[in-house]
C-alpha atoms as a PDB file:
ATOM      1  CA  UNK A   1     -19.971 -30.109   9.533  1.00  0.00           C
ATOM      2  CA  UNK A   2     -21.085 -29.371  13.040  1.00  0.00           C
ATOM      3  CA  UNK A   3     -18.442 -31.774  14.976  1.00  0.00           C
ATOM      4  CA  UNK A   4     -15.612 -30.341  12.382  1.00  0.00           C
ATOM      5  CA  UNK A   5     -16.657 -26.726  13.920  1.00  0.00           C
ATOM      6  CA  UNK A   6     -16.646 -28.475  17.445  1.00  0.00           C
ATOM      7  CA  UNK A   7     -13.435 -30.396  17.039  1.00  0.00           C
ATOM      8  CA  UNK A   8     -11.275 -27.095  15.472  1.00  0.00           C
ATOM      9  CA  UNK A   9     -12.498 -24.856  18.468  1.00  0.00           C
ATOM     10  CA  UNK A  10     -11.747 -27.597  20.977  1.00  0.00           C
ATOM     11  CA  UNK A  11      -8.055 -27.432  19.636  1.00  0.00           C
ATOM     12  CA  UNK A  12      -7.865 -23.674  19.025  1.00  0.00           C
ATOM     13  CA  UNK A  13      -8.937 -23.879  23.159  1.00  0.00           C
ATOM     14  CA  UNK A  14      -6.258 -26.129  24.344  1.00  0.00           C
ATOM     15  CA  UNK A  15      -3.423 -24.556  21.952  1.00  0.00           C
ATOM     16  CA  UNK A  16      -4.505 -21.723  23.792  1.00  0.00           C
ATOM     17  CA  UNK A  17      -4.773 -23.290  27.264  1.00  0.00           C
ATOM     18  CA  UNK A  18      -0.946 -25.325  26.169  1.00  0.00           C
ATOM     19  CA  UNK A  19       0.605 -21.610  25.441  1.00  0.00           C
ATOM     20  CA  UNK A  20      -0.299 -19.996  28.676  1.00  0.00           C
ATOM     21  CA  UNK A  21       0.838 -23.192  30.624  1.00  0.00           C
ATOM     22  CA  UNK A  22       3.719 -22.927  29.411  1.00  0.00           C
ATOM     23  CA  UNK A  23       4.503 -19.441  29.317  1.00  0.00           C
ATOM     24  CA  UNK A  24       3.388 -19.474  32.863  1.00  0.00           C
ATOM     25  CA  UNK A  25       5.548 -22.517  33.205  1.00  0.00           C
ATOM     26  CA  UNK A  26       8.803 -20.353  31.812  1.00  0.00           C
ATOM     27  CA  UNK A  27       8.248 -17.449  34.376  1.00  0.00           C
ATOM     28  CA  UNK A  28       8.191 -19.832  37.706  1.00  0.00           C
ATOM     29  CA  UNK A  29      11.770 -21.399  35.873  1.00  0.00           C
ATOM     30  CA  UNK A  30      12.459 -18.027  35.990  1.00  0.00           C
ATOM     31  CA  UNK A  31      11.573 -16.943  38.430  1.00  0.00           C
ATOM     32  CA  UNK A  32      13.254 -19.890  40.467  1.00  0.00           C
ATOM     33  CA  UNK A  33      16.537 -19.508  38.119  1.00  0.00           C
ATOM     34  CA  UNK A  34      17.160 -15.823  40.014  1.00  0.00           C
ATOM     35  CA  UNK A  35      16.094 -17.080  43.570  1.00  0.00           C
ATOM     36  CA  UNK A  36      18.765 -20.109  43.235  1.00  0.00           C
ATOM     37  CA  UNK A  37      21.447 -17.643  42.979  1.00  0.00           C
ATOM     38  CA  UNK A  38      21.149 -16.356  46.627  1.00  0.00           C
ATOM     39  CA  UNK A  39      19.313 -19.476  47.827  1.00  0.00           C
ATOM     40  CA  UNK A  40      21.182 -22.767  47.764  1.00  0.00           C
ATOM     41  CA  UNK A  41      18.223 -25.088  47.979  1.00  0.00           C
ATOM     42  CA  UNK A  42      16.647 -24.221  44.728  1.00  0.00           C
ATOM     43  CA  UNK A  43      19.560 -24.674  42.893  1.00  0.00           C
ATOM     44  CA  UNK A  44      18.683 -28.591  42.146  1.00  0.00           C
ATOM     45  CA  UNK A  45      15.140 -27.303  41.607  1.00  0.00           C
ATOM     46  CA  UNK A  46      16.057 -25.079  39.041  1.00  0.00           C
ATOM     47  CA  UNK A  47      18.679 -27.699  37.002  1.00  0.00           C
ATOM     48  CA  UNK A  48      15.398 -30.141  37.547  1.00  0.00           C
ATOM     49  CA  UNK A  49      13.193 -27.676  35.684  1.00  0.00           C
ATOM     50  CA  UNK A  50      15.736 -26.589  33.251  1.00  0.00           C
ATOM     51  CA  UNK A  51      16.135 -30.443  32.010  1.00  0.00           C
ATOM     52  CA  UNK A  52      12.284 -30.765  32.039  1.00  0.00           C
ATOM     53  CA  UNK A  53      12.129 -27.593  29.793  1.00  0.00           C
ATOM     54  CA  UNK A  54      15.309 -28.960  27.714  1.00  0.00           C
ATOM     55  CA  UNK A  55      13.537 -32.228  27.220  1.00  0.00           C
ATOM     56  CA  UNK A  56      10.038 -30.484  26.019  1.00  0.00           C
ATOM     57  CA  UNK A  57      12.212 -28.212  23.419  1.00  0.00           C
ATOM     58  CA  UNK A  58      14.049 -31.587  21.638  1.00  0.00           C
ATOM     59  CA  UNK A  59      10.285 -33.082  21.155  1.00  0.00           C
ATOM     60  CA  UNK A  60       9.345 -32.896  17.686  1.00  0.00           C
ATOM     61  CA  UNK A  61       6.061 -30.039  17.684  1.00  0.00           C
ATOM     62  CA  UNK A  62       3.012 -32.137  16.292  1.00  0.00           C
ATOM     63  CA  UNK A  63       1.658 -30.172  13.453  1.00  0.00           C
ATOM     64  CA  UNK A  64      -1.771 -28.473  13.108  1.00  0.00           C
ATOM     65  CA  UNK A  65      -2.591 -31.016  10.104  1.00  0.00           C
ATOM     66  CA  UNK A  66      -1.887 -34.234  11.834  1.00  0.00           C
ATOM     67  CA  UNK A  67      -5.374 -35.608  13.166  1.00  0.00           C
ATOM     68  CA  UNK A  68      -5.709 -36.534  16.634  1.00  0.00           C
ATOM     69  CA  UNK A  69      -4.467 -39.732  18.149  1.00  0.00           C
ATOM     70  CA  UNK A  70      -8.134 -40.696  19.782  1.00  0.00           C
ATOM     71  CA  UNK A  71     -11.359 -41.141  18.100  1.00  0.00           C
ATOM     72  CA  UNK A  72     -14.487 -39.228  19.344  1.00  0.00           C
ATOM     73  CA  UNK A  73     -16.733 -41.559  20.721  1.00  0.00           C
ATOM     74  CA  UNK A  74     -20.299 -41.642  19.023  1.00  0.00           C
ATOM     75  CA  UNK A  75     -23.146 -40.973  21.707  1.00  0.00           C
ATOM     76  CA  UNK A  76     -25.098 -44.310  22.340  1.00  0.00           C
END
């Protein structure tokens, strides 16, 4: 019962820790998006980070009921 407890709060904290990433991810593309217009060097900087964001939004989302790809490793 314990480790369930441990294991759900461990993923509520990096859903959490995933969603500000990436929101703070979306205002530097933005961020770099308006500076490319009136500076010619970030331009391929900005189409690199749009494709990166492109390629994140076509990944399927993994769902909140799948269980996690690695085991928890028992103390010894």
């Amino acid at each position: 019962m314990l480790l369930r407890q441990l294991t759900e709060q461990v993923d509520d904290t990096l859903m959490a820790v995933s969603s500000e990433a990436m929101s703070s991810s979306l205002t530097v593309y933005d961020y770099v998006k308006t500076a490319a217009k009136k500076t010619p060097g970030l331009k391929a900087i900005a189409e690199q980070l749009g494709s990166l964001f492109k390629a994140i939004k076509t990944k399927p989302a993994k769902s909140a009921a799948e269980p996690a790809n690695t085991p928890l490793k028992q103390a010894s």
